[in-house]
Protein backbone atom coordinates (compact mmCIF):
# COMPACT_ATOMS: atom_id res chain seq x y z
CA UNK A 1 -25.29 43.55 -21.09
CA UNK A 2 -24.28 44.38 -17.60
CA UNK A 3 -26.61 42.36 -15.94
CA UNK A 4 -25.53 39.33 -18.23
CA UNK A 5 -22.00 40.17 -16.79
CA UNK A 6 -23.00 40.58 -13.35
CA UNK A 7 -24.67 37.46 -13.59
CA UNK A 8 -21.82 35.78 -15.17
CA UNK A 9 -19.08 36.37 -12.29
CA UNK A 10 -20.51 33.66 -9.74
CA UNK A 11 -20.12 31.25 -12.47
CA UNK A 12 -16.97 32.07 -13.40
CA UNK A 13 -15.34 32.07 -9.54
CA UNK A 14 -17.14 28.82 -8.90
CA UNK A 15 -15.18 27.54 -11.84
CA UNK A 16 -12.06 29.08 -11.45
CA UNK A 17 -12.07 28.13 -7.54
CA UNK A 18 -13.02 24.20 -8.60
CA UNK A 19 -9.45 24.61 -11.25
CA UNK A 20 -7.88 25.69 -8.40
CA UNK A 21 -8.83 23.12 -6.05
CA UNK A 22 -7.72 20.36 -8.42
CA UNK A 23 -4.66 21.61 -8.77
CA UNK A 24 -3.69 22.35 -5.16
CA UNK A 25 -5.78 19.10 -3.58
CA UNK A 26 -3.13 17.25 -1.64
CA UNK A 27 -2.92 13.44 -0.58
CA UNK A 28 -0.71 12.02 1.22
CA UNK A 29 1.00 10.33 -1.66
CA UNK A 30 2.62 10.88 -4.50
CA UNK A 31 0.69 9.39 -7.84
CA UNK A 32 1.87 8.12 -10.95
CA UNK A 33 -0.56 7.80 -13.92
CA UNK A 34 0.51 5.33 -16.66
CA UNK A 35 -0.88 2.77 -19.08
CA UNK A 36 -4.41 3.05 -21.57
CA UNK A 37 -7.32 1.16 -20.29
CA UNK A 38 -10.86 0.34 -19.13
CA UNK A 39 -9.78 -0.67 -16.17
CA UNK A 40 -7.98 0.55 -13.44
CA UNK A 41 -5.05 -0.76 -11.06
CA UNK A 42 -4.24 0.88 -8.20
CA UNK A 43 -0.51 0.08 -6.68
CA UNK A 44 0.37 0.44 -2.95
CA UNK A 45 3.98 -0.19 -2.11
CA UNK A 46 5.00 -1.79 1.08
CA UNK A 47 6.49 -0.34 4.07
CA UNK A 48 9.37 2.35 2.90
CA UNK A 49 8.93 1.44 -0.15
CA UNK A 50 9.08 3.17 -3.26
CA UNK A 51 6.24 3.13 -6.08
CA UNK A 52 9.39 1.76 -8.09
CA UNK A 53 8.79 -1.56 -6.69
CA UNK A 54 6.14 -2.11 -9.07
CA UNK A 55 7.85 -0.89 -12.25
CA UNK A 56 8.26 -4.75 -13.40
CA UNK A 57 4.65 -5.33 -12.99
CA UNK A 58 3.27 -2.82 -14.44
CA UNK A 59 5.44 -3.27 -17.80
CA UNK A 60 2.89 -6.58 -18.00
CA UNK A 61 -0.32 -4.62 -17.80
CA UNK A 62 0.14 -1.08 -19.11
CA UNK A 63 -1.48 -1.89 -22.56
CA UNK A 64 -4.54 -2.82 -21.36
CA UNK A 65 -4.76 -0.86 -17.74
CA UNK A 66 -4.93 2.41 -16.80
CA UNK A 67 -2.11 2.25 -13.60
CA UNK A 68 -2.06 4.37 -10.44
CA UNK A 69 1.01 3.64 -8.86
CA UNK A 70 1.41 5.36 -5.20
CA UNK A 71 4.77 6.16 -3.22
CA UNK A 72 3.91 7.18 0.33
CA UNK A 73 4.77 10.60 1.91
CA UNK A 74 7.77 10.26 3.86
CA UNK A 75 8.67 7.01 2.19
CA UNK A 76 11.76 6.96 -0.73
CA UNK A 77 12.04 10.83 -0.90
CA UNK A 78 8.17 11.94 -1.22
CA UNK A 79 7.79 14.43 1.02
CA UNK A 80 6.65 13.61 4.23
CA UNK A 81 3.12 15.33 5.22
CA UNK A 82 1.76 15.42 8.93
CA UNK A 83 -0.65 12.75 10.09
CA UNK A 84 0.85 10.00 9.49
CA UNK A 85 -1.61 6.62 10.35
CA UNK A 86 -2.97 3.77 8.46
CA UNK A 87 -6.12 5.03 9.13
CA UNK A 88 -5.46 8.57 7.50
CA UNK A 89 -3.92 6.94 4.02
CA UNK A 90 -6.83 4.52 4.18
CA UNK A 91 -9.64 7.75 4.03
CA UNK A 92 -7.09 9.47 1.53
CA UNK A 93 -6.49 6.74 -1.13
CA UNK A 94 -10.12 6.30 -1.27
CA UNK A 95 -11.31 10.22 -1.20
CA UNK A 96 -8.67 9.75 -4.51
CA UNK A 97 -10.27 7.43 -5.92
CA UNK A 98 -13.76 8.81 -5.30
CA UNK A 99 -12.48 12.58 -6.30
CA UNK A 100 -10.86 11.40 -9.99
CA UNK A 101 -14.25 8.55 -10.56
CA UNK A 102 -11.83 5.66 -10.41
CA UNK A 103 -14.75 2.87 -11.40
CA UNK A 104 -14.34 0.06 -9.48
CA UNK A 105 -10.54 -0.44 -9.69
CA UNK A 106 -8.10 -3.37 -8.67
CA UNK A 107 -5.80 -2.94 -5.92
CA UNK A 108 -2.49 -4.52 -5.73
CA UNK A 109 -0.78 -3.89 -2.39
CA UNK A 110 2.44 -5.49 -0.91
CA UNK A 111 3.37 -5.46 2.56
CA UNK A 112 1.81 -2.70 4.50
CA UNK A 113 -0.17 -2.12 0.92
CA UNK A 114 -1.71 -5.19 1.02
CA UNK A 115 -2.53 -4.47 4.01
CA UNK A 116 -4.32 -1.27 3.32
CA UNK A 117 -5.59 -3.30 0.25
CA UNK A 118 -7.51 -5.36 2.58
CA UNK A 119 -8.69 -2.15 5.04
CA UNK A 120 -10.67 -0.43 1.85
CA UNK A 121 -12.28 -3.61 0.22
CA UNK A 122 -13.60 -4.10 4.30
CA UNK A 123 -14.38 -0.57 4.57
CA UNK A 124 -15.54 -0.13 1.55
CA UNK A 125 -16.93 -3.23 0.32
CA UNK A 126 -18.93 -2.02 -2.85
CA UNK A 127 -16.00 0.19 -4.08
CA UNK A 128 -13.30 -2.04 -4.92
CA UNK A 129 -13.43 -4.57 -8.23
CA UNK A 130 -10.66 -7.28 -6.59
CA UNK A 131 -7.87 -7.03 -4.62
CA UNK A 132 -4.31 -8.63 -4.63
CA UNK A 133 -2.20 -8.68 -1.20
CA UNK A 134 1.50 -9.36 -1.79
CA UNK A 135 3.07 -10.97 1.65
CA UNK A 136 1.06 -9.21 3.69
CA UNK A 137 -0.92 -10.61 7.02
CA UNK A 138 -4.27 -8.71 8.46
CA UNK A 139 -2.47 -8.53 11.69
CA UNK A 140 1.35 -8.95 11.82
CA UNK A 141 1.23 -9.12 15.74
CA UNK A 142 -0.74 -12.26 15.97
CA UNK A 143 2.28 -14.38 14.21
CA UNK A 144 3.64 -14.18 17.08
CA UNK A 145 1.15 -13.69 19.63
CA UNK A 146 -2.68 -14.83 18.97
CA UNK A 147 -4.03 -13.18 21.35
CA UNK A 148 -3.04 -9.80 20.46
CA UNK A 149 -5.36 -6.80 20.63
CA UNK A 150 -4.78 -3.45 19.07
CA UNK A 151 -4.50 -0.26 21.38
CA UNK A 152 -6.24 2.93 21.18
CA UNK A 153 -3.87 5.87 20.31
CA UNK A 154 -0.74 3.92 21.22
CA UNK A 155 1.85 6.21 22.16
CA UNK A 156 4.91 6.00 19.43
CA UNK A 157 7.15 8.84 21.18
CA UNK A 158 9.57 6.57 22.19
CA UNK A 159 9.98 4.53 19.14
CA UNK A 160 9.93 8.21 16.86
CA UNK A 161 12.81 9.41 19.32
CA UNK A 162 14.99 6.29 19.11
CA UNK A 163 14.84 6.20 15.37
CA UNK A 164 15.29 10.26 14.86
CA UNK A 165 18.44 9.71 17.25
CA UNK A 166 20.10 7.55 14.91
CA UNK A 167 22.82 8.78 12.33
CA UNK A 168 22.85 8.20 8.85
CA UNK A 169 25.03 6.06 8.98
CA UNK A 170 23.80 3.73 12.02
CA UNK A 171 20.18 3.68 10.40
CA UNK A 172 22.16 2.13 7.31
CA UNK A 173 23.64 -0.73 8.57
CA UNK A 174 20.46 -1.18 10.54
CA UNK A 175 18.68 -1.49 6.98
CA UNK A 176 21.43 -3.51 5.77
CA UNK A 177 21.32 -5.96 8.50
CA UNK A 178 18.32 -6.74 7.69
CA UNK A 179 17.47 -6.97 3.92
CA UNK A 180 18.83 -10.32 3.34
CA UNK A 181 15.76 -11.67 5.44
CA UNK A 182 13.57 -9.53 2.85
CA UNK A 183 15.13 -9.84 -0.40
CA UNK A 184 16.91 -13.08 -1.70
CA UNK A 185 17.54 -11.23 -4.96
CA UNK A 186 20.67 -9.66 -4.48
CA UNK A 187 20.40 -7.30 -7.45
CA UNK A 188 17.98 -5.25 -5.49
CA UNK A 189 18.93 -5.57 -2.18
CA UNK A 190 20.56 -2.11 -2.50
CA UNK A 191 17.72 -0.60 -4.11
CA UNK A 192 15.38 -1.43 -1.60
CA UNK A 193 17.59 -0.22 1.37
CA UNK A 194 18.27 3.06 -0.18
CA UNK A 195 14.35 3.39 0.01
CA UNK A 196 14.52 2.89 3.62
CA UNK A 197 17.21 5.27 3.88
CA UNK A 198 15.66 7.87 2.05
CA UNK A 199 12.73 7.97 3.93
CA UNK A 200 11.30 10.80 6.47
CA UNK A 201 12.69 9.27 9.90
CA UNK A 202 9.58 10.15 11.90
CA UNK A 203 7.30 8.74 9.53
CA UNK A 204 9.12 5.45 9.51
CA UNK A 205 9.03 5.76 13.37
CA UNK A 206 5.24 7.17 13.39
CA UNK A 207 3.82 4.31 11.05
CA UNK A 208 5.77 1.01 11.53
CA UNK A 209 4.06 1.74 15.39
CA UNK A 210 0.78 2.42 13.83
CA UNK A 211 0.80 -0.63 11.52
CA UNK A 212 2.59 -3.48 13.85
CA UNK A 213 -1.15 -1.71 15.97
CA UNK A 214 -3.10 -2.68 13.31
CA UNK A 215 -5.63 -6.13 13.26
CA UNK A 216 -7.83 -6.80 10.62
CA UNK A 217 -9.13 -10.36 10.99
CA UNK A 218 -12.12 -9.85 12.49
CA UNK A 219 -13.36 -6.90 9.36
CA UNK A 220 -11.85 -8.50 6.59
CA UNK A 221 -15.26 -10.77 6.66
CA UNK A 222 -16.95 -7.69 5.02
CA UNK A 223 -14.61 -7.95 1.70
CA UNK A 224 -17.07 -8.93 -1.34
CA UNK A 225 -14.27 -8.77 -4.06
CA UNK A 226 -12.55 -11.58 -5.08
CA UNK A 227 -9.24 -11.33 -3.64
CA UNK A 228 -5.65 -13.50 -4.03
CA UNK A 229 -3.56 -13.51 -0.78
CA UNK A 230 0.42 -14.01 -2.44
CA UNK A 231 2.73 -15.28 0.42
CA UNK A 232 6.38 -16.02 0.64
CA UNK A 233 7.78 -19.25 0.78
CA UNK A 234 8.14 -19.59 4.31
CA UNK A 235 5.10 -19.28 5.39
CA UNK A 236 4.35 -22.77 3.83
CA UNK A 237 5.77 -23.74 7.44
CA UNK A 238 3.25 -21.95 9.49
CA UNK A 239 0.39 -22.46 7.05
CA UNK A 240 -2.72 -23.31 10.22
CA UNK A 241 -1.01 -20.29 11.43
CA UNK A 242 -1.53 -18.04 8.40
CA UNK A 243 -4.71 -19.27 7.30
CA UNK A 244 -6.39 -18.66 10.67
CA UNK A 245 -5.79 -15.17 10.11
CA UNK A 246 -7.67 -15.16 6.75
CA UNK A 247 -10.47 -17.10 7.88
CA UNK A 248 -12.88 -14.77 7.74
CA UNK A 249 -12.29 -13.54 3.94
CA UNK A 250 -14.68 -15.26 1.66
CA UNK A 251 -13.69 -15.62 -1.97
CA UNK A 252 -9.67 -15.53 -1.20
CA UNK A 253 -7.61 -17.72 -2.80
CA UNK A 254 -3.89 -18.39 -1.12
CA UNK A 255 -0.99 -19.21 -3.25
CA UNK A 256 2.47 -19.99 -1.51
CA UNK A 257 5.73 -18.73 -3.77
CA UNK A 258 7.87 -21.24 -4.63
CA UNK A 259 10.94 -19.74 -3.65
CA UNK A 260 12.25 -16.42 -2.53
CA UNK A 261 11.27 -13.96 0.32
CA UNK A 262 9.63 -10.75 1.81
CA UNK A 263 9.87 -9.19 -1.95
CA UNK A 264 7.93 -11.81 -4.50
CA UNK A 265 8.07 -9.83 -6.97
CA UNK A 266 11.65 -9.65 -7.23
CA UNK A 267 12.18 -13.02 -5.76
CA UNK A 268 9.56 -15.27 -7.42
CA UNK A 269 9.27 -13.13 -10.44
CA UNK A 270 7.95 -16.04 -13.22
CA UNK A 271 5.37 -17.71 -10.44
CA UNK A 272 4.34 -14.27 -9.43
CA UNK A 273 3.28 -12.80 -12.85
CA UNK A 274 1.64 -16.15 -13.95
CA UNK A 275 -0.34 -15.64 -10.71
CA UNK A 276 -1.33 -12.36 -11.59
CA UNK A 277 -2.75 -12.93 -15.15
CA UNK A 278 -4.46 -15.74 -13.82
CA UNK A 279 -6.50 -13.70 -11.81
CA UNK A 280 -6.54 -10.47 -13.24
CA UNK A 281 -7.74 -12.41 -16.83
């Protein structure tokens, strides 16, 4: 009986160790689990943005998904964890998905999401089902300048120290200055400036340094997945501009909004969803 004890206790750590490694396994997100389904979606907000943003969306799939909506750390009151790079919540969102045996979900990612949307289906080519990128370019420099290259361990002091400088107050009004050239939808104009404003300082800093650093065109040609590219109205202007960046994705389809900004979903709501089931069914 002793030896069946003794023999026992290995077993039992080992199990007890694996409990407590579930529980205490951190990401550097915060994770909502909603919805009964199959299949999985996988939600990554945009830049400062709050899983929240998604809310609307998810209403339309719950009863036949399983969703995982994320809210980054340091973004909208999560707690901010150290570390801070595309790269790093790139590794972690997958490790997540490999860790809980996500099969072959769908991402839907707007803004910086879709950007990171676009960084695992090229990274990880065999893992992801389809993607969806909401307003989001593989590299936001080039808009502006074609040529642009990304630097190796740019250094983002200066930016972090400017924005940790500001007051409460000043970083405010610089949010509100600028949300009515993201938002047309004046209902949520406030909600998505509190986000801002609620977020860890030096991670805003840290990553909007890290991201505007960040070109995908060239990788995106390893995406298998189908994928639909969702764009705000004004980009209709600059289309040769916009579609050079995406050259290199097979199987995308890009659909122009109709109206609205930055925030489709809020802005374009009707033409947004319709787009969604379309692809998603």
């Amino acid at each position: 009986m002793k030896k069946i004890k003794f023999l026992l206790l290995p077993f039992v750590f080992t199990f007890i160790s694996s409990m407590v490694f579930a529980q205490t396994k951190s990401y550097p997100f915060d994770v909502k689990i909603s919805g009964k389904g199959k299949q999985s979606i996988i939600f990554i907000p945009g830049f400062a943005s709050s899983g929240e943003v998604w809310n609307e969306t998810k209403l339309t799939y719950e009863k036949d998904f399983t969703c995982y909506t994320l809210t980054m750390a340091g973004f909208a009151e999560v707690k901010p964890q150290p570390n801070a790079t595309f790269t790093n919540w790139e590794t972690s969102i997958v490790n997540y998905i490999k860790e809980n045996k996500i099969e072959k979900p769908i991402i839907i990612g707007h803004s910086m999401g879709g950007g990171l949307a676009l960084a695992i289906a090229s990274d990880y080519p065999d893992l992801i089902k389809k993607i969806v990128v909401v307003d989001a370019l593989p590299c936001l420099q080039a808009l502006s300048n074609p040529a642009f290259k990304a630097i190796e361990n740019p250094d983002c002091s200066q930016l972090v120290n400017q924005m940790t400088a500001l007051t409460q107050e000043q970083f405010y009004q610089i949010q509100t200055n600028s949300i009515s050239r993201l938002v047309a939808e004046t209902s949520k104009q406030e909600l998505v400036i509190g986000w801002s404003v609620n977020s860890d300082r030096k991670t805003f800093a840290e990553m909007y340094c890290d991201f505007t650093n960040t070109d995908l065109r060239q990788k995106i040609e390893n995406i298998k997945c189908p994928s639909l590219i969702l764009l705000e109205d004004s980009f209709k202007t600059i289309k040769p501009a916009i579609e050079e960046q995406y050259k290199n994705l097979k199987n995308a389809n890009l659909e122009y909004s109709t109206k609205g900004l930055h925030f489709i979903m809020y802005d374009d709501k009707e033409w947004y969803l319709n787009q969604l089931n379309n692809f998603l069914n």
